[in-house]
C-alpha atoms as a PDB file:
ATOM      1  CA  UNK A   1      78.490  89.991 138.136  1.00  0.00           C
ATOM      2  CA  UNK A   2      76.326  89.981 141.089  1.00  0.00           C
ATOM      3  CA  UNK A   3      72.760  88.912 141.097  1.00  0.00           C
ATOM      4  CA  UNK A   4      71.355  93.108 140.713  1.00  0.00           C
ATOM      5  CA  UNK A   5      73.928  94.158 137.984  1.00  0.00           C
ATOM      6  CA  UNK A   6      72.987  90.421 136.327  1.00  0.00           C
ATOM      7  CA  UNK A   7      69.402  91.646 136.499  1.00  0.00           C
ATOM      8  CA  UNK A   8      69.845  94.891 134.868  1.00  0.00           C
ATOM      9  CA  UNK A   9      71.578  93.524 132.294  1.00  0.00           C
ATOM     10  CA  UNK A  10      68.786  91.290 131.286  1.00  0.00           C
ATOM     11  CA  UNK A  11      66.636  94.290 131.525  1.00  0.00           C
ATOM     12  CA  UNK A  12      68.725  95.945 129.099  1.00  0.00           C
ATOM     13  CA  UNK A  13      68.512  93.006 126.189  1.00  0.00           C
ATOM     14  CA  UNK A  14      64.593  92.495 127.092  1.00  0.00           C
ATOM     15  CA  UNK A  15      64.483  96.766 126.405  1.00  0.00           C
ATOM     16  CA  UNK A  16      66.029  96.370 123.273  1.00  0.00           C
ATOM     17  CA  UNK A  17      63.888  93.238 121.803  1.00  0.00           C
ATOM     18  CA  UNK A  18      60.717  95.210 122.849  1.00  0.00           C
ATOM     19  CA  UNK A  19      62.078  98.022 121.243  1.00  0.00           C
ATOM     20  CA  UNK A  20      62.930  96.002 118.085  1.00  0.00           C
ATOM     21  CA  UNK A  21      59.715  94.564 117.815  1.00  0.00           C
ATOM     22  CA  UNK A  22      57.755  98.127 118.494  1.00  0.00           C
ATOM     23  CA  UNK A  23      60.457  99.630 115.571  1.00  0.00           C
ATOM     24  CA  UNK A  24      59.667  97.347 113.479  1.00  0.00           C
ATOM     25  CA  UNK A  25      55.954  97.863 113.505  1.00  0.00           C
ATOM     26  CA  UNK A  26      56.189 101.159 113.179  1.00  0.00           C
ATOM     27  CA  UNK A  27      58.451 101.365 110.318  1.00  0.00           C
ATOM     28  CA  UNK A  28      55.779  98.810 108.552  1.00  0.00           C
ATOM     29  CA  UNK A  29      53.312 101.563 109.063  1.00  0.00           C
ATOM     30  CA  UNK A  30      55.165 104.476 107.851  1.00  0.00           C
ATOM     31  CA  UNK A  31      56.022 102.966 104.325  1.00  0.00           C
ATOM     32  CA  UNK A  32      52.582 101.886 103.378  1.00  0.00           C
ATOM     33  CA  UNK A  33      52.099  98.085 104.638  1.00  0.00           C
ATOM     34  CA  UNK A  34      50.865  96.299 106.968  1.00  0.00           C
ATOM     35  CA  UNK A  35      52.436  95.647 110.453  1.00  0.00           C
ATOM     36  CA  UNK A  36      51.844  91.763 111.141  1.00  0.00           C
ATOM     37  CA  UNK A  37      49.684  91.108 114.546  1.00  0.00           C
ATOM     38  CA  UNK A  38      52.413  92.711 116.520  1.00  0.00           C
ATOM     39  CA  UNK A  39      49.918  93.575 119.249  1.00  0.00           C
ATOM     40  CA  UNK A  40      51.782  96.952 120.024  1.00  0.00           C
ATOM     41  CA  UNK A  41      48.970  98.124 122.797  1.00  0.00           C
ATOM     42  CA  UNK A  42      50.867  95.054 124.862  1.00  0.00           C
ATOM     43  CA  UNK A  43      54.730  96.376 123.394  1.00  0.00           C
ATOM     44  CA  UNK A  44      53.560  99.773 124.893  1.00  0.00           C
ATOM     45  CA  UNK A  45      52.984  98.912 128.255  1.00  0.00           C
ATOM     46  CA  UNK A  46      56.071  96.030 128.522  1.00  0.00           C
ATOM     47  CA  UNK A  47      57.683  99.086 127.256  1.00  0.00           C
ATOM     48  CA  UNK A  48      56.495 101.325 129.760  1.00  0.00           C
ATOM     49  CA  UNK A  49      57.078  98.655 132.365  1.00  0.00           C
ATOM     50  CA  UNK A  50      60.975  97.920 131.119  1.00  0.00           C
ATOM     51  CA  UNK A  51      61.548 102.185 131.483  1.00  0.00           C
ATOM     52  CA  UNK A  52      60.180 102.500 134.971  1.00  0.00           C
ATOM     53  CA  UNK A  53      62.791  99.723 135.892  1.00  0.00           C
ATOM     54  CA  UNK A  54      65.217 101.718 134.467  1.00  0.00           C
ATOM     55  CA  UNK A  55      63.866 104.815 136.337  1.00  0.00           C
ATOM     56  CA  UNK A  56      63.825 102.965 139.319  1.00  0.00           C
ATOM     57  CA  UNK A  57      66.306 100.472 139.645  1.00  0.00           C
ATOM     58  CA  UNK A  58      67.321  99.465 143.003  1.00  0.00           C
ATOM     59  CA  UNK A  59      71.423  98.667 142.887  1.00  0.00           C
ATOM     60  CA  UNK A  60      71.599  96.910 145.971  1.00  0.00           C
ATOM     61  CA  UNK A  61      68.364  94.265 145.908  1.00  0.00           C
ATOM     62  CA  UNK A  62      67.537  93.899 141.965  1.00  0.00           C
ATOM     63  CA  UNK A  63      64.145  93.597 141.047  1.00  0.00           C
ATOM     64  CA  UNK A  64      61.005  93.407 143.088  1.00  0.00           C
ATOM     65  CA  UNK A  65      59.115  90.029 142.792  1.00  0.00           C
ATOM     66  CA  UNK A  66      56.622  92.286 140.822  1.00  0.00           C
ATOM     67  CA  UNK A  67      59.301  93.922 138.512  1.00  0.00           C
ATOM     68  CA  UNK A  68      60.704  90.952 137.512  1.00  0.00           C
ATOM     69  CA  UNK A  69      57.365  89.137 136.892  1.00  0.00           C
ATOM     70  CA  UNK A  70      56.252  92.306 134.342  1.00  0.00           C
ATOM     71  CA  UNK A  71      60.252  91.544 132.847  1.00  0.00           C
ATOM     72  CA  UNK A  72      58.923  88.030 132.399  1.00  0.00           C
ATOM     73  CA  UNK A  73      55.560  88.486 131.092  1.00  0.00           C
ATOM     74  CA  UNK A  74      57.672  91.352 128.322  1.00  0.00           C
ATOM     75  CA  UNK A  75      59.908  88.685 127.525  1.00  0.00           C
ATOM     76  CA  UNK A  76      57.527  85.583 126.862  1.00  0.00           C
ATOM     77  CA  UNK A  77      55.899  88.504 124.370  1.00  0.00           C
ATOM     78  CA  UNK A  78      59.194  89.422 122.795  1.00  0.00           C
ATOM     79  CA  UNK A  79      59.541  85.591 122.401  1.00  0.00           C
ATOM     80  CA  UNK A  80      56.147  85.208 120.796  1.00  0.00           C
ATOM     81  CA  UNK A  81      56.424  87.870 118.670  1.00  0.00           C
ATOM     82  CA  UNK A  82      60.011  88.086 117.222  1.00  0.00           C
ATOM     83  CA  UNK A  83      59.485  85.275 114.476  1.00  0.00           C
ATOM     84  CA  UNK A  84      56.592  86.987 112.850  1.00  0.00           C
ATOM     85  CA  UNK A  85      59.553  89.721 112.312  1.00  0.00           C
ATOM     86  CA  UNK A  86      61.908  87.385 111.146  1.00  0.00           C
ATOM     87  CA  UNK A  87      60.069  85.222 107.721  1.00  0.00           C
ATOM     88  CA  UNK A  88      61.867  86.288 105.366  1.00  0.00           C
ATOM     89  CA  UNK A  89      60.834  85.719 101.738  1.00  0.00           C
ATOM     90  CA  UNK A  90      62.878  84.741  98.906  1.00  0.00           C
ATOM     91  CA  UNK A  91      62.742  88.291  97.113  1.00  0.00           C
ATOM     92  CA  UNK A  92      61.825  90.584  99.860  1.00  0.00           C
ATOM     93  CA  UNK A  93      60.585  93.567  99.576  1.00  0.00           C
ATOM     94  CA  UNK A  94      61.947  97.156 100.148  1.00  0.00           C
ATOM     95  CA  UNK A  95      59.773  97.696 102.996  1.00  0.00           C
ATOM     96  CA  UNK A  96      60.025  94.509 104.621  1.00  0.00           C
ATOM     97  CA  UNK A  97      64.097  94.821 104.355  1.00  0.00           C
ATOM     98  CA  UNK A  98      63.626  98.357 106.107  1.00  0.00           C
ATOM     99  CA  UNK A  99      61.516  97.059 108.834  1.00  0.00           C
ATOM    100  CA  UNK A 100      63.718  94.399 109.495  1.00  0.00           C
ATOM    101  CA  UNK A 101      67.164  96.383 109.498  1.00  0.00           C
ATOM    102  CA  UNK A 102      66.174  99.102 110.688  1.00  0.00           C
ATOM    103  CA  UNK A 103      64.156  97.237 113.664  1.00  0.00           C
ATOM    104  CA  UNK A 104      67.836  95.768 114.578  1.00  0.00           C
ATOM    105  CA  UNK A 105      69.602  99.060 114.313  1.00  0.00           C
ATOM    106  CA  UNK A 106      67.451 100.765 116.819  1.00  0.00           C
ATOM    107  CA  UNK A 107      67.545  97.829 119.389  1.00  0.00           C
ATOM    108  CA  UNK A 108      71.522  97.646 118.797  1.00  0.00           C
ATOM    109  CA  UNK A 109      71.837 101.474 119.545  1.00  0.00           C
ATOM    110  CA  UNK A 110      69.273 100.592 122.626  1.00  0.00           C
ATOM    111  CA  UNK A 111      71.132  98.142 123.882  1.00  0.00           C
ATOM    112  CA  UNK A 112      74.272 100.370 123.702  1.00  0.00           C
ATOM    113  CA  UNK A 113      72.431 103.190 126.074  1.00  0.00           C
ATOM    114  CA  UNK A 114      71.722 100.481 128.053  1.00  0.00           C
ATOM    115  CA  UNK A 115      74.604  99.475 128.906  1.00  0.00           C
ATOM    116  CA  UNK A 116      76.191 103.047 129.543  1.00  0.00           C
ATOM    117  CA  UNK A 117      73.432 103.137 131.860  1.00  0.00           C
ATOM    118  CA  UNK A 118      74.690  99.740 133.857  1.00  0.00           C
ATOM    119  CA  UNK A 119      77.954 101.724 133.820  1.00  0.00           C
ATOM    120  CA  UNK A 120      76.587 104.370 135.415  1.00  0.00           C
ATOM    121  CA  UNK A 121      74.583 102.354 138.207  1.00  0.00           C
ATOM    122  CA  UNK A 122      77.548  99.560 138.517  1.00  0.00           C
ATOM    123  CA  UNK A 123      80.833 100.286 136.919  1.00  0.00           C
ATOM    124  CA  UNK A 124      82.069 104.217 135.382  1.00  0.00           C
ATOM    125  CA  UNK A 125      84.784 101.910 132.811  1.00  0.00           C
ATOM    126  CA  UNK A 126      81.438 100.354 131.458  1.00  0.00           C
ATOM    127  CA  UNK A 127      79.882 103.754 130.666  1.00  0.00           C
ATOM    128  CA  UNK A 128      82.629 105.203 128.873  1.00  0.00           C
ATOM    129  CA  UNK A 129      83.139 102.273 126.771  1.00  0.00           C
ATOM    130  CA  UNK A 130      80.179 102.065 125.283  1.00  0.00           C
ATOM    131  CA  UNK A 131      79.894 105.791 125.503  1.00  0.00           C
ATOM    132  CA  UNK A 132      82.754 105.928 122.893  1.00  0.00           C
ATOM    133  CA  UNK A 133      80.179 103.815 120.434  1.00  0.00           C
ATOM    134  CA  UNK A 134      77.616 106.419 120.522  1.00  0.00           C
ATOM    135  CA  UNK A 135      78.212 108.262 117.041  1.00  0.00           C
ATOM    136  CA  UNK A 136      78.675 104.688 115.086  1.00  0.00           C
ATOM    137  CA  UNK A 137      75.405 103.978 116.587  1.00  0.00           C
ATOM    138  CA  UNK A 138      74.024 107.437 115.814  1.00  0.00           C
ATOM    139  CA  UNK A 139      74.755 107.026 112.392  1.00  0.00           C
ATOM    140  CA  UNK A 140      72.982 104.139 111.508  1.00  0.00           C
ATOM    141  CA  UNK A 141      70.030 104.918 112.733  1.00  0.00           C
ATOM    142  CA  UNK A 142      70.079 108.215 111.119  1.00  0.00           C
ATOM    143  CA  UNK A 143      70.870 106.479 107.825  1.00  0.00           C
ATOM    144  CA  UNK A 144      67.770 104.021 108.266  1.00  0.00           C
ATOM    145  CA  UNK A 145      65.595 107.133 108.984  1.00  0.00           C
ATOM    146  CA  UNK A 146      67.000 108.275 106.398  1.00  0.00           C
ATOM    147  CA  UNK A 147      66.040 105.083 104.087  1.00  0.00           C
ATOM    148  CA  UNK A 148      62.319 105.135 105.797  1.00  0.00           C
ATOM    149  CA  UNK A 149      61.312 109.204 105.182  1.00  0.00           C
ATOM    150  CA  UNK A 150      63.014 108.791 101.232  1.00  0.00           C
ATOM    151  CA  UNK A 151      60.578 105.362 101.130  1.00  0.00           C
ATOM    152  CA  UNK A 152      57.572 106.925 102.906  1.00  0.00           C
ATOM    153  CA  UNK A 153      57.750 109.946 100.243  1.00  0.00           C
ATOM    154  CA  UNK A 154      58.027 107.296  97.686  1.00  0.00           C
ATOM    155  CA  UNK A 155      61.370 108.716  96.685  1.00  0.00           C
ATOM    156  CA  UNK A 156      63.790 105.825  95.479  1.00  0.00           C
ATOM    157  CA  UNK A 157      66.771 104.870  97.102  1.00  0.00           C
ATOM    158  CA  UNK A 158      70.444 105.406  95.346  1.00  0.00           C
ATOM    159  CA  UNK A 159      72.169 102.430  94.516  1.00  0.00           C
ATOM    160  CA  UNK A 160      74.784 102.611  97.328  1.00  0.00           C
ATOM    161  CA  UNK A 161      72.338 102.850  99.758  1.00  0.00           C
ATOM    162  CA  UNK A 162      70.028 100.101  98.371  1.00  0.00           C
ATOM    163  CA  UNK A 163      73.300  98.004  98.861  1.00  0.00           C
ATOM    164  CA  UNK A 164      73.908  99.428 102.592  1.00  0.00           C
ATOM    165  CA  UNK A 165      70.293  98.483 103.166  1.00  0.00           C
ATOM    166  CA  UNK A 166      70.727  95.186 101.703  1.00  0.00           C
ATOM    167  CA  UNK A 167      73.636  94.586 103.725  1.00  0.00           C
ATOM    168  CA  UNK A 168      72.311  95.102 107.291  1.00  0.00           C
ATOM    169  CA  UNK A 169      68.997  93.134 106.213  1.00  0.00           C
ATOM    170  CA  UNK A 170      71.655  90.286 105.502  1.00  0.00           C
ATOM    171  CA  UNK A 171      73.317  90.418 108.852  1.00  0.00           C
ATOM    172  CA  UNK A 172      70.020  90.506 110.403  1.00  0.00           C
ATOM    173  CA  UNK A 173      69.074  87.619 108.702  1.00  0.00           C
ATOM    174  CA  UNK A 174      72.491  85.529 109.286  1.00  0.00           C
ATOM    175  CA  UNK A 175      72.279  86.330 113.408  1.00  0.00           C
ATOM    176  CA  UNK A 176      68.564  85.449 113.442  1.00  0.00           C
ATOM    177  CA  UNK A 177      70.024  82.041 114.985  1.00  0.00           C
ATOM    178  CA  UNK A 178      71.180  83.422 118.394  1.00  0.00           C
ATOM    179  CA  UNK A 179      67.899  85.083 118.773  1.00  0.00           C
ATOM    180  CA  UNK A 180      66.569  82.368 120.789  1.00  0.00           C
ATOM    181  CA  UNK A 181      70.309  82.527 122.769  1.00  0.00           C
ATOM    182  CA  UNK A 182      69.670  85.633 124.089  1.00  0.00           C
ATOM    183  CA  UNK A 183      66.032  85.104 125.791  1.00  0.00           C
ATOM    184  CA  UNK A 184      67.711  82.406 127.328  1.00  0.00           C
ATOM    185  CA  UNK A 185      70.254  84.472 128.610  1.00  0.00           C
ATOM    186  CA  UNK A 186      67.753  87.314 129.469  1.00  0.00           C
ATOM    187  CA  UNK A 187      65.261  84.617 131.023  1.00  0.00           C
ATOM    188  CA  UNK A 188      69.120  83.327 133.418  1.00  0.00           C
ATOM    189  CA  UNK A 189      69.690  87.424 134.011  1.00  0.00           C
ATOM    190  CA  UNK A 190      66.039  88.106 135.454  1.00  0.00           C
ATOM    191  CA  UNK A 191      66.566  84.782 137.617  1.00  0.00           C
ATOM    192  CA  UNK A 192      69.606  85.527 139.317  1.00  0.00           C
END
């Protein structure tokens, strides 16, 4: 991977953090509680930032010296802000279990158009693989949205997908670890 496609790619995992942590906020708000100090006004324009690289990538030199210090400054806020998503409480609640899944499903399926974007700028095999996971992607985030309109309309959720829900907030939960992994690896991406 040379030192442009290594950039991208770190691009693409900072996108889908910032995207997590703007998800998650907003999900908070739809089904009644309170977002925690997620500072989304800053979210919004690292997010804004992180598309106009995208928009705008150069394939041959990588990032300018300012795009990659606005792809630093997003990802010490992603750092900052990502544990507030993550403290989980022994019997958590509905809402917090929605935030926090479906927060993880939308970055996942981010990350995925991401990376059939890199394939695009860098390598066509890329694209189409991870073109070929667009519909399992699809569908989970249509079942969350699903999850968060039947919860904002303070319908209840059938059993099976109480356990669905359950079972992504789980996952979440067990792969909180590497979290800290990957903005190292972003921070090494953005370097190169």
């Amino acid at each position: 991977m040379n030192a442009a496609e290594a950039q991208f790619n770190g691009v693409v995992l900072l996108y889908g953090y910032l995207q997590r942590l703007f998800v998650y906020g907003k999900i908070k708000s739809l089904v009644g509680t309170k977002p925690e100090e997620l500072k989304l006004e800053r979210l919004s324009s690292h997010l804004d930032a992180a598309s106009a690289v995208f928009g705008n990538f150069d394939r041959q030199n990588g990032l300018t010296k300012i795009q990659k210090q606005q792809m630093l400054d997003a990802l010490q806020t992603a750092e900052e802000l990502m544990p507030l998503t993550l403290n989980a409480p022994k019997e958590p609640q509905l809402e917090d279990q929605l935030a926090v899944a479906g927060a993880a499903l939308y970055a996942e399926e981010y990350i995925n158009n991401g990376l059939m974007h890199f394939g695009k700028l860098f390598n066509p095999q890329v694209e189409d693989r991870f073109r070929q996971h667009i519909p399992y992607f699809q569908n989970r985030v249509n079942s969350i949205n699903y999850f968060v309109e039947k919860v904002e309309n303070q319908k209840s959720l059938a059993f099976n997908e109480t356990k669905q829900l359950t079972s992504w907030y789980e996952d979440v939960l067990e792969n909180a670890a590497h979290i800290s992994d990957d903005f190292q690896q972003i921070h090494q991406y953005l370097d190169a």
